[in-house]
C-alpha atoms as a PDB file:
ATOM      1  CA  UNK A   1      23.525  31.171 -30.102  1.00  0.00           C
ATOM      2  CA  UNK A   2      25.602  30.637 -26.767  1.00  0.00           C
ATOM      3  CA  UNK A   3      22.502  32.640 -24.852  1.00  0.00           C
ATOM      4  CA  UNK A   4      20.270  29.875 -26.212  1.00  0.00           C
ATOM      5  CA  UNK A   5      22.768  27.505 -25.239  1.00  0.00           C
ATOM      6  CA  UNK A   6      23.311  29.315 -22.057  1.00  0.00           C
ATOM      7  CA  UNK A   7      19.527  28.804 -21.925  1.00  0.00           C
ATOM      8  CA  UNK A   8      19.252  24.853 -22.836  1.00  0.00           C
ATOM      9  CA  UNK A   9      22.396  24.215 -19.817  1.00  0.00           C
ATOM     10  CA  UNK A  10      20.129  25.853 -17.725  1.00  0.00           C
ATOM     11  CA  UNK A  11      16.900  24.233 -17.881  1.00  0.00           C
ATOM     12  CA  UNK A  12      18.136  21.120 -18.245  1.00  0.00           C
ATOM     13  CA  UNK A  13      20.309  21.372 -15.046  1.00  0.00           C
ATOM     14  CA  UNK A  14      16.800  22.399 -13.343  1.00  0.00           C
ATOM     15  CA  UNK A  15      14.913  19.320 -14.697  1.00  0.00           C
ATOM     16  CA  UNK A  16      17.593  17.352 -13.074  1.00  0.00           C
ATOM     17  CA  UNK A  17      17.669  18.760  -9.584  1.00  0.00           C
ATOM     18  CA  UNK A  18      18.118  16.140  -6.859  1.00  0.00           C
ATOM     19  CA  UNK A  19      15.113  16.322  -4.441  1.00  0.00           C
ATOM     20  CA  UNK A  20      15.124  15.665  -0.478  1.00  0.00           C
ATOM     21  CA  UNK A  21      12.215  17.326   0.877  1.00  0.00           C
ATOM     22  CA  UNK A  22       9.253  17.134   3.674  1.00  0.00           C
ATOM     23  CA  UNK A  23       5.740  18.811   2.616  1.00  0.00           C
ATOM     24  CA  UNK A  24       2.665  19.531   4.326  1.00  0.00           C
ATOM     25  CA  UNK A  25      -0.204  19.806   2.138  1.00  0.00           C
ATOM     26  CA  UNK A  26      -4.101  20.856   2.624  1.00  0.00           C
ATOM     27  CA  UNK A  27      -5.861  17.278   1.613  1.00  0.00           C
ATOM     28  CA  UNK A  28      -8.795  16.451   2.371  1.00  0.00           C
ATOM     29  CA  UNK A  29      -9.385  20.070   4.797  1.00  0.00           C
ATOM     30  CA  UNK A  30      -6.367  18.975   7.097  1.00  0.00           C
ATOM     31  CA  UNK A  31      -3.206  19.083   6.803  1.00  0.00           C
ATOM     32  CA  UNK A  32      -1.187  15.994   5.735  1.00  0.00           C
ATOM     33  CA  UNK A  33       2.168  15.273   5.695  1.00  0.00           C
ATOM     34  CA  UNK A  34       4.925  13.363   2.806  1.00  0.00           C
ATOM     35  CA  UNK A  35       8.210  13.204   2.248  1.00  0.00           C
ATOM     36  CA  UNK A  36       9.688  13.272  -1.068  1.00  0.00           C
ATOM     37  CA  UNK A  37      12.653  12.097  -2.182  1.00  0.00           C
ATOM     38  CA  UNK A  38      14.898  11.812  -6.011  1.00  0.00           C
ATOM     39  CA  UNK A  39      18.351  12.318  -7.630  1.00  0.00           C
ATOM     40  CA  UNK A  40      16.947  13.311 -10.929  1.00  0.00           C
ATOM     41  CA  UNK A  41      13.536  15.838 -10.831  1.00  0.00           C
ATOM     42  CA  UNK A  42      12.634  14.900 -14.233  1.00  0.00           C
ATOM     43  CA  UNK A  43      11.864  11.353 -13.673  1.00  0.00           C
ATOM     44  CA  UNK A  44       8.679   9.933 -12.999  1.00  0.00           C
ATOM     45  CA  UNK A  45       6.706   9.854  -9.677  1.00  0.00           C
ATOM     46  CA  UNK A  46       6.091   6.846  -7.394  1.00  0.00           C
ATOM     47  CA  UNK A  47       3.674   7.195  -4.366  1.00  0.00           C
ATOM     48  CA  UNK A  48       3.464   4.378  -1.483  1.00  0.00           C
ATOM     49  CA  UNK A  49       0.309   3.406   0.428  1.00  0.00           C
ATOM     50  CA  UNK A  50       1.270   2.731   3.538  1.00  0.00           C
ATOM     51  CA  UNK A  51      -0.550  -0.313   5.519  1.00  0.00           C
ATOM     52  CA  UNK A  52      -2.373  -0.732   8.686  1.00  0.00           C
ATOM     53  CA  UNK A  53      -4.414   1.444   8.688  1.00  0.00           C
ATOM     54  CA  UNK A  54      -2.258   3.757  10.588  1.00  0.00           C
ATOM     55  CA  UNK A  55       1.333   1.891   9.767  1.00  0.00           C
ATOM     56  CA  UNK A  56       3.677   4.406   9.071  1.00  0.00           C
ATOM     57  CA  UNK A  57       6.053   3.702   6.469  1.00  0.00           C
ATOM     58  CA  UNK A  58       8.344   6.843   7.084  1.00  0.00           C
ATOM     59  CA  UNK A  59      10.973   5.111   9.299  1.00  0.00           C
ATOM     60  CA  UNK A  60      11.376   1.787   6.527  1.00  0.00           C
ATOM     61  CA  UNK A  61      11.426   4.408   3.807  1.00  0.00           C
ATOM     62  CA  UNK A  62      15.033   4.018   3.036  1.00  0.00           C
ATOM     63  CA  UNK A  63      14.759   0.434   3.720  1.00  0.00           C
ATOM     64  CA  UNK A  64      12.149  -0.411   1.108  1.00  0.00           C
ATOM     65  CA  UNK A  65      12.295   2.121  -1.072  1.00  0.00           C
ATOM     66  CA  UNK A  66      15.962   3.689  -1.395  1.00  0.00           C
ATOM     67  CA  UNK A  67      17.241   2.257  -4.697  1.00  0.00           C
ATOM     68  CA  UNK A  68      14.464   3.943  -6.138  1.00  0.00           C
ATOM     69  CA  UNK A  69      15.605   7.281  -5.750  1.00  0.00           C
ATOM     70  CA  UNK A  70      17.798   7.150  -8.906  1.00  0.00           C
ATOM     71  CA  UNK A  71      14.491   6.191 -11.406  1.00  0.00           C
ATOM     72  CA  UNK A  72      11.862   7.949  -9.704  1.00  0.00           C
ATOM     73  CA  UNK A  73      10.867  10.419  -7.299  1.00  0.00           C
ATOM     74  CA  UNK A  74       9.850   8.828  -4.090  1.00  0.00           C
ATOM     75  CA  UNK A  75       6.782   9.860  -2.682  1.00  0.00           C
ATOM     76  CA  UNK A  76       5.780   8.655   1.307  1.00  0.00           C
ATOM     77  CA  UNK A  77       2.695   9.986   2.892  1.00  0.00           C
ATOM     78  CA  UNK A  78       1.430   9.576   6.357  1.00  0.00           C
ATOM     79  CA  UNK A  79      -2.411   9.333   6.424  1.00  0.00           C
ATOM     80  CA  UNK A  80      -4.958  10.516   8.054  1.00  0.00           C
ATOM     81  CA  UNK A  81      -4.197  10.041  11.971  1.00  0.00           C
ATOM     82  CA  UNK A  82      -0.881   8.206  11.326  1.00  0.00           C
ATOM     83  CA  UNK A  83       2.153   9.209  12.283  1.00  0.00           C
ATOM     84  CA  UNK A  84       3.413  13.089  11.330  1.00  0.00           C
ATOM     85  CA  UNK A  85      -0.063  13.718   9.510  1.00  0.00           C
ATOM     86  CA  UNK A  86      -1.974  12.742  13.262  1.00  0.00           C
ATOM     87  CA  UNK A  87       1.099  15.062  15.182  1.00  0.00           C
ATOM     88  CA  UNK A  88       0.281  18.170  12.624  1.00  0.00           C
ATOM     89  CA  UNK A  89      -3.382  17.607  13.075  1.00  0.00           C
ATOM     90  CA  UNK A  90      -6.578  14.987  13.852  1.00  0.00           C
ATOM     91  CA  UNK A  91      -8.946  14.127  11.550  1.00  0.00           C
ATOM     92  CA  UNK A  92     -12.173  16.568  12.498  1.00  0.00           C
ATOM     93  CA  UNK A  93     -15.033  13.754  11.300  1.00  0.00           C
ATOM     94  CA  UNK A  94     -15.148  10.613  12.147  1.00  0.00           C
ATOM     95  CA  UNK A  95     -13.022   8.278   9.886  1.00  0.00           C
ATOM     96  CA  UNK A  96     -14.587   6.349   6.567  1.00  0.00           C
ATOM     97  CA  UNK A  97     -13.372   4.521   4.012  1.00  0.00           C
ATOM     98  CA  UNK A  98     -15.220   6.811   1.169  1.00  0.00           C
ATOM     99  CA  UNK A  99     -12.649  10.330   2.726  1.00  0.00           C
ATOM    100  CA  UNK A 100      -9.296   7.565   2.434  1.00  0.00           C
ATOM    101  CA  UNK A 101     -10.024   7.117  -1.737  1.00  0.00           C
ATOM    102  CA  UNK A 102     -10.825  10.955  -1.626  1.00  0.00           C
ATOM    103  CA  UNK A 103      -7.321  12.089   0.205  1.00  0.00           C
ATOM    104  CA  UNK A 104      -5.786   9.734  -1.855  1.00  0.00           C
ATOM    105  CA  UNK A 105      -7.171  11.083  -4.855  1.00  0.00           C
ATOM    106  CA  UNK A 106      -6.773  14.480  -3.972  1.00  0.00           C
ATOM    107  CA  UNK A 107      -2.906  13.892  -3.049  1.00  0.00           C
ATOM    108  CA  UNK A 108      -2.185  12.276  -6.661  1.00  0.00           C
ATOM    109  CA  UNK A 109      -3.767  15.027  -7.978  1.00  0.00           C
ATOM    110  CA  UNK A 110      -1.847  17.479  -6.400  1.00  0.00           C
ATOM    111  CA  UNK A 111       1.261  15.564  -6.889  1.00  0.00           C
ATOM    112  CA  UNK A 112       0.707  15.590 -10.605  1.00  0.00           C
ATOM    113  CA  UNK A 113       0.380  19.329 -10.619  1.00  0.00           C
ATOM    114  CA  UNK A 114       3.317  19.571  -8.347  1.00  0.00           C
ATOM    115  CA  UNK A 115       5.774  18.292 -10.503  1.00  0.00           C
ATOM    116  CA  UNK A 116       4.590  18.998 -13.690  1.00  0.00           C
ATOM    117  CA  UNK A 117       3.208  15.075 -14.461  1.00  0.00           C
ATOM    118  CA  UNK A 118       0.381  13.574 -16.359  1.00  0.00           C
ATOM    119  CA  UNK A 119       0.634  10.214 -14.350  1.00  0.00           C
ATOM    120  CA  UNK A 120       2.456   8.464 -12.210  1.00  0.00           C
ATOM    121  CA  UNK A 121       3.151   4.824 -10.245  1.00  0.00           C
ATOM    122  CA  UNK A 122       1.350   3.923  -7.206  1.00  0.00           C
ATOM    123  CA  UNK A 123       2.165   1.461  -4.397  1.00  0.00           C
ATOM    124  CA  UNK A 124      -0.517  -0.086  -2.451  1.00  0.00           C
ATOM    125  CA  UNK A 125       0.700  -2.271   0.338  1.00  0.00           C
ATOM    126  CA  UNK A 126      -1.925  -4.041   2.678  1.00  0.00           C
ATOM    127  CA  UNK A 127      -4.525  -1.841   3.789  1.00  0.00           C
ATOM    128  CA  UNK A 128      -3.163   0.614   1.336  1.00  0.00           C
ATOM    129  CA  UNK A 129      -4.127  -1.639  -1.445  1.00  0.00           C
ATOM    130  CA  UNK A 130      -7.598  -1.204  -1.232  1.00  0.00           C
ATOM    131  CA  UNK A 131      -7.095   2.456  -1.427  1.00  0.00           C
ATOM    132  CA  UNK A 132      -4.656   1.563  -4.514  1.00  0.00           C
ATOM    133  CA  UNK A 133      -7.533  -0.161  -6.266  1.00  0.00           C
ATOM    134  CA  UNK A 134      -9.737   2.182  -5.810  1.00  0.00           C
ATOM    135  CA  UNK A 135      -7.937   4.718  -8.320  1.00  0.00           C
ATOM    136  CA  UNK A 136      -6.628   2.127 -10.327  1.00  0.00           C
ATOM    137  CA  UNK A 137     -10.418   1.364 -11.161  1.00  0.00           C
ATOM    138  CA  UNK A 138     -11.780   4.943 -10.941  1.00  0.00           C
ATOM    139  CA  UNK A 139      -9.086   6.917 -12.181  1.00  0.00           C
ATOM    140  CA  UNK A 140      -6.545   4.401 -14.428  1.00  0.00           C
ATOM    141  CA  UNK A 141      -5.295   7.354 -16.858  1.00  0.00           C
ATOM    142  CA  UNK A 142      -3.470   8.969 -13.582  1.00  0.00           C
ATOM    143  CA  UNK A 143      -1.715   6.218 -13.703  1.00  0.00           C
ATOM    144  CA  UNK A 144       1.189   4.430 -15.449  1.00  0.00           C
ATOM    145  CA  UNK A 145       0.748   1.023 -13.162  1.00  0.00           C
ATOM    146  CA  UNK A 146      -0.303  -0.035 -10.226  1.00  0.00           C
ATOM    147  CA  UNK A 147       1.604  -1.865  -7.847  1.00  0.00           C
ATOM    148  CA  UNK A 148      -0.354  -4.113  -5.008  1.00  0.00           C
ATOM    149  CA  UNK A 149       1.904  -5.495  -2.384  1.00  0.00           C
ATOM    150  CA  UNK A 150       0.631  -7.742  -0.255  1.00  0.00           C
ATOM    151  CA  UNK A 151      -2.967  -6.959  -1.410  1.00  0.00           C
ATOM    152  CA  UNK A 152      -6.542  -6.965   0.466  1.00  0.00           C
ATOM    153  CA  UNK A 153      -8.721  -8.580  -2.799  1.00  0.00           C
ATOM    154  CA  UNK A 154     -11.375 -10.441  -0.640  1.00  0.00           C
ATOM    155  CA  UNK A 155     -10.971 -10.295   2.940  1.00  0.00           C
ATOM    156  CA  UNK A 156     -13.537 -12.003   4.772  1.00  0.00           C
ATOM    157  CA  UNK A 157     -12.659 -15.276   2.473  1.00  0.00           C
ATOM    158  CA  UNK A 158      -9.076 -15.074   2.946  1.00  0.00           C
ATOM    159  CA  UNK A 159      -9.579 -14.861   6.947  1.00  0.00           C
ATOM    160  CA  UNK A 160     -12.069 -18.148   6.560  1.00  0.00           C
ATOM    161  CA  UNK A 161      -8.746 -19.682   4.863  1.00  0.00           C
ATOM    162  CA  UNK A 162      -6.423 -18.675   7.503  1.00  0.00           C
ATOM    163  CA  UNK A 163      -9.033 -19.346  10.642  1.00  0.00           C
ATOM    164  CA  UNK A 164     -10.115 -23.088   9.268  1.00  0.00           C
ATOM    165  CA  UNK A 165      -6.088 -23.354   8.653  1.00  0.00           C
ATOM    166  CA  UNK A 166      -5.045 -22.767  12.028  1.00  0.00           C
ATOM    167  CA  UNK A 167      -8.335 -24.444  14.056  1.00  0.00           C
ATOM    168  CA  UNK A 168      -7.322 -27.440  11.374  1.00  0.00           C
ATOM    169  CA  UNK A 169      -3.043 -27.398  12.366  1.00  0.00           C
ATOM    170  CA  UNK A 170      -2.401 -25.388  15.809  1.00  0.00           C
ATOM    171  CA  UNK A 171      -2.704 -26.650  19.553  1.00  0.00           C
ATOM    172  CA  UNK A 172      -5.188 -26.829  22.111  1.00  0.00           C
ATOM    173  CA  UNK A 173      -4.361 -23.283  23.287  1.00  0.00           C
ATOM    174  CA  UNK A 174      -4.744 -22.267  19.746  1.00  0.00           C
ATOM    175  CA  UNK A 175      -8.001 -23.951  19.485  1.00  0.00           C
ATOM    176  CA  UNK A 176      -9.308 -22.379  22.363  1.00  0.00           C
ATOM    177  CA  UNK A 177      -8.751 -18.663  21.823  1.00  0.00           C
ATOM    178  CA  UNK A 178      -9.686 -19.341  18.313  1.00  0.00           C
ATOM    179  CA  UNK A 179     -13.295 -20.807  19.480  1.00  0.00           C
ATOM    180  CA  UNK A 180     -15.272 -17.589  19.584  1.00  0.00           C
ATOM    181  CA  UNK A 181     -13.596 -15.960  16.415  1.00  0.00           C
ATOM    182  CA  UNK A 182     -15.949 -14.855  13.223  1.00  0.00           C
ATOM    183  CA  UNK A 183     -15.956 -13.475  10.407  1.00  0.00           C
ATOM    184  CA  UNK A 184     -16.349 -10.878   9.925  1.00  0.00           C
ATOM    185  CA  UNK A 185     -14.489 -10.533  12.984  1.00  0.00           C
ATOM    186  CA  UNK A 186     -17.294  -8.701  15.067  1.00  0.00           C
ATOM    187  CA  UNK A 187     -14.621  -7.344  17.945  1.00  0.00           C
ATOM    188  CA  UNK A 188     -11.197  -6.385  18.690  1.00  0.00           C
ATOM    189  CA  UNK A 189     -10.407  -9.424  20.858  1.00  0.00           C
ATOM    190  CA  UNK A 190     -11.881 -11.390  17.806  1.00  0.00           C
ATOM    191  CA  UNK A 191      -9.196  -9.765  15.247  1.00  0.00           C
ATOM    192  CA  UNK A 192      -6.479 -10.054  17.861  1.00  0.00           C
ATOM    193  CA  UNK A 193      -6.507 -13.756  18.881  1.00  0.00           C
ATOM    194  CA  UNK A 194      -7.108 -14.365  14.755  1.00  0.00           C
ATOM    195  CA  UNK A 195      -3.809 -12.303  13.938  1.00  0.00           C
ATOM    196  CA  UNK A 196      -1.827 -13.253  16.299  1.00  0.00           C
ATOM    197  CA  UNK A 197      -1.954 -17.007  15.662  1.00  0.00           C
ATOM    198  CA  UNK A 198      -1.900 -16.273  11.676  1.00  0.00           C
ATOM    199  CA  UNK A 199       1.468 -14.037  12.731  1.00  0.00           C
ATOM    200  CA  UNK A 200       2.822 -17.355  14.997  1.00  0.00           C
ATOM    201  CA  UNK A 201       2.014 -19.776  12.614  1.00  0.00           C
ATOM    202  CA  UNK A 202       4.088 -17.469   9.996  1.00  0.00           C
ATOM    203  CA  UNK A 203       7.401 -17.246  12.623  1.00  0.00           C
ATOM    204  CA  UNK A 204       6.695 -13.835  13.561  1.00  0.00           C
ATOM    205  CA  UNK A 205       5.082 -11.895  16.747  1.00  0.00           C
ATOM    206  CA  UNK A 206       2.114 -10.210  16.926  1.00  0.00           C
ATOM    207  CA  UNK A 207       1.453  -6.888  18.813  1.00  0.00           C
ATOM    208  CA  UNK A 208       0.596  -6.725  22.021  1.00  0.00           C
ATOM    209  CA  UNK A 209      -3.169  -7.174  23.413  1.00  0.00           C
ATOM    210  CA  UNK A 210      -3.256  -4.059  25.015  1.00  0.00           C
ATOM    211  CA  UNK A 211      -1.805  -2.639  21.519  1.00  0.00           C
ATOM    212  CA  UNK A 212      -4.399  -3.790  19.411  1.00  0.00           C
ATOM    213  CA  UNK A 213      -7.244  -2.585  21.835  1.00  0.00           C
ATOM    214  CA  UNK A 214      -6.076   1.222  21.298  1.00  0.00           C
ATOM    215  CA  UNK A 215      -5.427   0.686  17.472  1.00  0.00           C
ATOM    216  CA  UNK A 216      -9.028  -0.399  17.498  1.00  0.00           C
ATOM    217  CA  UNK A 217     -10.442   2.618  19.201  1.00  0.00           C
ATOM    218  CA  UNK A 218      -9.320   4.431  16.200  1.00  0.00           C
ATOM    219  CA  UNK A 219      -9.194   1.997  13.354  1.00  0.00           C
ATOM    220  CA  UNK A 220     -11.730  -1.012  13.928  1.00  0.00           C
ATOM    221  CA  UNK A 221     -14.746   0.710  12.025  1.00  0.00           C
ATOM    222  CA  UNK A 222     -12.794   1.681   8.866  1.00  0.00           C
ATOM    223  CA  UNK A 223     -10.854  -1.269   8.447  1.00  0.00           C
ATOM    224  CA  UNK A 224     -13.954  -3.365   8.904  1.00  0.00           C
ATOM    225  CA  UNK A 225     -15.620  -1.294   5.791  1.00  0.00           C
ATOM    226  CA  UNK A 226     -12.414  -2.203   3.730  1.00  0.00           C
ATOM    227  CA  UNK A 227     -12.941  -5.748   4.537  1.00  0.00           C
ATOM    228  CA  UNK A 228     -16.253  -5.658   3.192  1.00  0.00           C
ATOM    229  CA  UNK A 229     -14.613  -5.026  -0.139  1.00  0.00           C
ATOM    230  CA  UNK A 230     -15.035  -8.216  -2.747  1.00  0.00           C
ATOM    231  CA  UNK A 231     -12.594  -7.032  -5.415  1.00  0.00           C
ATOM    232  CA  UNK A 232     -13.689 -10.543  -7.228  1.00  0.00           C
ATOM    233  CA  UNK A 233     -17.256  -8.875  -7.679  1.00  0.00           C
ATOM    234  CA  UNK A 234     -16.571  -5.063  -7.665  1.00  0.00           C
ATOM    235  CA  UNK A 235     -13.510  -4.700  -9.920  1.00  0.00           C
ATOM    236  CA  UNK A 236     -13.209  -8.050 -12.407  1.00  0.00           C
ATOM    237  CA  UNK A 237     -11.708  -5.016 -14.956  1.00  0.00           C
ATOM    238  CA  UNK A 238      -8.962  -2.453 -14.683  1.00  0.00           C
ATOM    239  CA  UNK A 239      -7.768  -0.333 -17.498  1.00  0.00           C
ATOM    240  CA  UNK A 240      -4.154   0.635 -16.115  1.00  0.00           C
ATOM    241  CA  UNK A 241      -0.927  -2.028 -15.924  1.00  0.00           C
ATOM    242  CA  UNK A 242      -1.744  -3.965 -12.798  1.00  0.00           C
ATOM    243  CA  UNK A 243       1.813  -5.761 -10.237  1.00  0.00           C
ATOM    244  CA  UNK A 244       0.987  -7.974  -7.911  1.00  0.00           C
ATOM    245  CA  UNK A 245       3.792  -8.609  -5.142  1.00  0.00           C
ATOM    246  CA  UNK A 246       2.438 -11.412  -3.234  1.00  0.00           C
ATOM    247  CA  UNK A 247       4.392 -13.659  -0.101  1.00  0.00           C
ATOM    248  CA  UNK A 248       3.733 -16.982  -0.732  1.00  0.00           C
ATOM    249  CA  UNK A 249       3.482 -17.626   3.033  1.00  0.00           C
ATOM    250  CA  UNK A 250       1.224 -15.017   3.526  1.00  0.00           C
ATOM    251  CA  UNK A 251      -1.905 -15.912   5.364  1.00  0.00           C
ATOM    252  CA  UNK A 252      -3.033 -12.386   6.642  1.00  0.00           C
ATOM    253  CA  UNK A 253      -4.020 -11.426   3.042  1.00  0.00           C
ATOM    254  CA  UNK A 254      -4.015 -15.183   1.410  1.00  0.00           C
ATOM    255  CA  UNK A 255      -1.908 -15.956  -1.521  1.00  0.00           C
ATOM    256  CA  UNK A 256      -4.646 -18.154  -2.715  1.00  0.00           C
ATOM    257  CA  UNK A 257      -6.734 -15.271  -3.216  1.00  0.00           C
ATOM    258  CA  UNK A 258      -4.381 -13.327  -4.374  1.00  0.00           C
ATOM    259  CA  UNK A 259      -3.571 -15.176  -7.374  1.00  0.00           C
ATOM    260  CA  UNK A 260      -6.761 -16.431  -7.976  1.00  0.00           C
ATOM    261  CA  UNK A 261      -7.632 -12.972  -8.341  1.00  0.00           C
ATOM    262  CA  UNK A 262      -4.678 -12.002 -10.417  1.00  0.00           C
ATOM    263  CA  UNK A 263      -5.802 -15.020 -12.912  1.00  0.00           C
ATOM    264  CA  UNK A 264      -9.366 -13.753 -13.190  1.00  0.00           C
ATOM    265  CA  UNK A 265      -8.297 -10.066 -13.346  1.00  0.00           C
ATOM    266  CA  UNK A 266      -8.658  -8.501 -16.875  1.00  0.00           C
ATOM    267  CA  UNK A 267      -5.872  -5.618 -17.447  1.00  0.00           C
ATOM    268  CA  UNK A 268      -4.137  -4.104 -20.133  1.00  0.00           C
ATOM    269  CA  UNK A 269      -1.057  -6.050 -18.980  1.00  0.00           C
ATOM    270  CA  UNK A 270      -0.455  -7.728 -15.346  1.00  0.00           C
ATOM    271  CA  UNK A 271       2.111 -10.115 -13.928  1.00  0.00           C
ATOM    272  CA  UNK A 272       2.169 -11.496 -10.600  1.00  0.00           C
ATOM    273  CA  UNK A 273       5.735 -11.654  -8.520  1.00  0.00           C
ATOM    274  CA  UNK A 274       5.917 -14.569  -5.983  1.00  0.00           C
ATOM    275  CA  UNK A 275       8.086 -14.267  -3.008  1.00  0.00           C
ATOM    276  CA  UNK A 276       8.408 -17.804  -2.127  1.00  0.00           C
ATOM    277  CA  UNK A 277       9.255 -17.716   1.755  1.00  0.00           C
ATOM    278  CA  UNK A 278       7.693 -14.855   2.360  1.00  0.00           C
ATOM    279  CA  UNK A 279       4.516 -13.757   4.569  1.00  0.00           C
ATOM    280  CA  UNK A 280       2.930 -10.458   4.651  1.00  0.00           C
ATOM    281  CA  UNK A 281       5.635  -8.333   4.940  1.00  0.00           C
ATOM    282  CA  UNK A 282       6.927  -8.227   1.360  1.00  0.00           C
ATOM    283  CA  UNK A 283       8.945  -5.413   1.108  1.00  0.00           C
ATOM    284  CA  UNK A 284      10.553  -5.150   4.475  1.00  0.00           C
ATOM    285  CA  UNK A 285      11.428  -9.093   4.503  1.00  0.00           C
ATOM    286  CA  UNK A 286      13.365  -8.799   0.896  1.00  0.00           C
ATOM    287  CA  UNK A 287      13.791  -4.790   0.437  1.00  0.00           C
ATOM    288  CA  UNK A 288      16.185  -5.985  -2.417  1.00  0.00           C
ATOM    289  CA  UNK A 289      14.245  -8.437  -4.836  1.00  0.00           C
ATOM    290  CA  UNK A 290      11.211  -6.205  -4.196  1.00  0.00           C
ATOM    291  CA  UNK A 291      12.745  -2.781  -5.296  1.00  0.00           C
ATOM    292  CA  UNK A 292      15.013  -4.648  -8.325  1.00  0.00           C
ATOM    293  CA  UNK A 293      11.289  -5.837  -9.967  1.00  0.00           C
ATOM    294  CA  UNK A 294      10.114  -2.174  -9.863  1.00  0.00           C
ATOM    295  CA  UNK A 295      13.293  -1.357 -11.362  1.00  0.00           C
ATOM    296  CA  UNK A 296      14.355  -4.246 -13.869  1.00  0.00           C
ATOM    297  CA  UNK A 297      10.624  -5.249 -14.698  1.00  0.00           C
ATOM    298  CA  UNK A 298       8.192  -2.710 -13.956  1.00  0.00           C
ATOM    299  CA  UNK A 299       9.752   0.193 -14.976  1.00  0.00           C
ATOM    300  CA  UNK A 300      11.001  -0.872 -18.751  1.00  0.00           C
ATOM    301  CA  UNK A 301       7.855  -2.550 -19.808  1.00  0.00           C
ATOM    302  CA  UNK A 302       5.766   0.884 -18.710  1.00  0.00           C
ATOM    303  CA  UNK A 303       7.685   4.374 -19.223  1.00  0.00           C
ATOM    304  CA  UNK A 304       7.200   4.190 -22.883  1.00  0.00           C
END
């Protein structure tokens, strides 16, 4: 009796190992990088999508996802040419949407065997969304919900919103280096003098010219096949528990289509979560309300 007890102590101290760790794993024939973080090994996964393309999340980690670490482990991955992932190692083909959903299939799936899980919750912010959507359409049993931040549901429309908005409400100067945008935006200089009057017109500054010119050389084709995407027409059905974190001020990825999309959206259960004076950056602008939802809301009414 005290050996099985000895026994029982054991493996339940083991299940509850606190977890602080970096790990490079072989996705997608490269290596890629994540950090993982948890106080408790035995609770369920979470896994962010960082935006961009190519935005990092590493250094805001603790920032936006810290009070997590007591309900979940914390998964953060750098993709494909972003940040620690591009320092271990470039991607050897040229970049497409189609290998994104595949590395980001093939890390769940090797998270999942990891730890010992049949599912788990995944964060899509932004560009990471789409990437979010695609699993939470194609593979909804790997998950328990899926959380889109700030989400990409119908690009080109939303950018029509924002570009009439700002031709319709901003100055001359405005006007002017907003007179040769389209959309789809057909250039780099198109996508920068778009942004960076959406970002002014939200409070906030935009990245430099220059910036955005080498950001294209590397991201412009594959973020133009995400924006392609019509989520409205390709994905009117999910079969998973769909949260939608949404600024109200956001006019980079348009609220209006967001929730217009969350209306139309048929789910097993869904709720949208309205940050009222927020723009795009959701989680970095109120780290607190954003992380309490997952928490207080999120969590209860899916770990059944």
């Amino acid at each position: 009796m005290k050996y099985l007890l000895f026994l029982l102590f054991c493996n339940q101290a083991f299940a509850q190992q606190k977890i602080d760790t970096s790990i490079v794993l072989s996705i997608g024939g490269i290596k890629q990088y994540i950090q993982v973080k948890g106080n408790n090994s035995s609770k369920p996964l979470i896994l962010f999508l960082h935006g961009g393309p190519g935005g990092s999340l590493m250094q805001n980690a603790n920032k936006i996802s810290g009070k997590l670490v007591d309900e979940f482990i914390v998964v953060h991955w750098d993709q494909r040419e972003t940040g620690k992932t591009k320092q271990l190692n470039s991607s050897p083909t040229p970049l497409t949407l189609k290998m994104f959903y595949e590395d980001t299939h093939d890390l769940i799936d090797s998270l999942l065997k990891r730890y010992h899980q049949p599912k788990l919750y995944l964060v899509g912010y932004s560009w990471g969304s789409g990437l979010g959507f695609y699993i939470a359409d194609n593979y909804p049993y790997l998950l328990h919900a899926y959380l889109a931040v700030s989400p990409v549901i119908n690009q080109q429309r939303s950018d029509s919103i924002s570009l009439q908005m700002l031709r319709d409400s901003m100055g001359k100067k405005a006007r002017a280096e907003l007179a040769d945008v389209k959309i789809p935006f057909e250039n780099a200089d198109q996508l920068y003098y778009h942004r960076k009057w959406v970002y002014k017109h939200e409070g906030q500054k935009f990245v430099s010219k220059s910036f955005l010119k080498n950001w294209a050389a590397t991201w412009f084709d594959v973020w133009s096949q995400s924006n392609q995407v019509n989520l409205f027409k390709s994905t009117p059905v999910i079969h998973c528990p769909v949260y939608f974190f949404a600024g109200q001020k956001d006019y980079n990825t348009n609220y209006s289509v967001t929730n217009e999309y969350f209306t139309q959206l048929a789910t097993p259960q869904k709720e949208l979560f309205t940050f009222p004076f927020l723009g795009h950056s959701v989680p970095e602008g109120n780290p607190e309300r954003f992380q309490e939802l997952i928490l207080k809301k999120v969590l209860p009414q899916t770990m059944k």
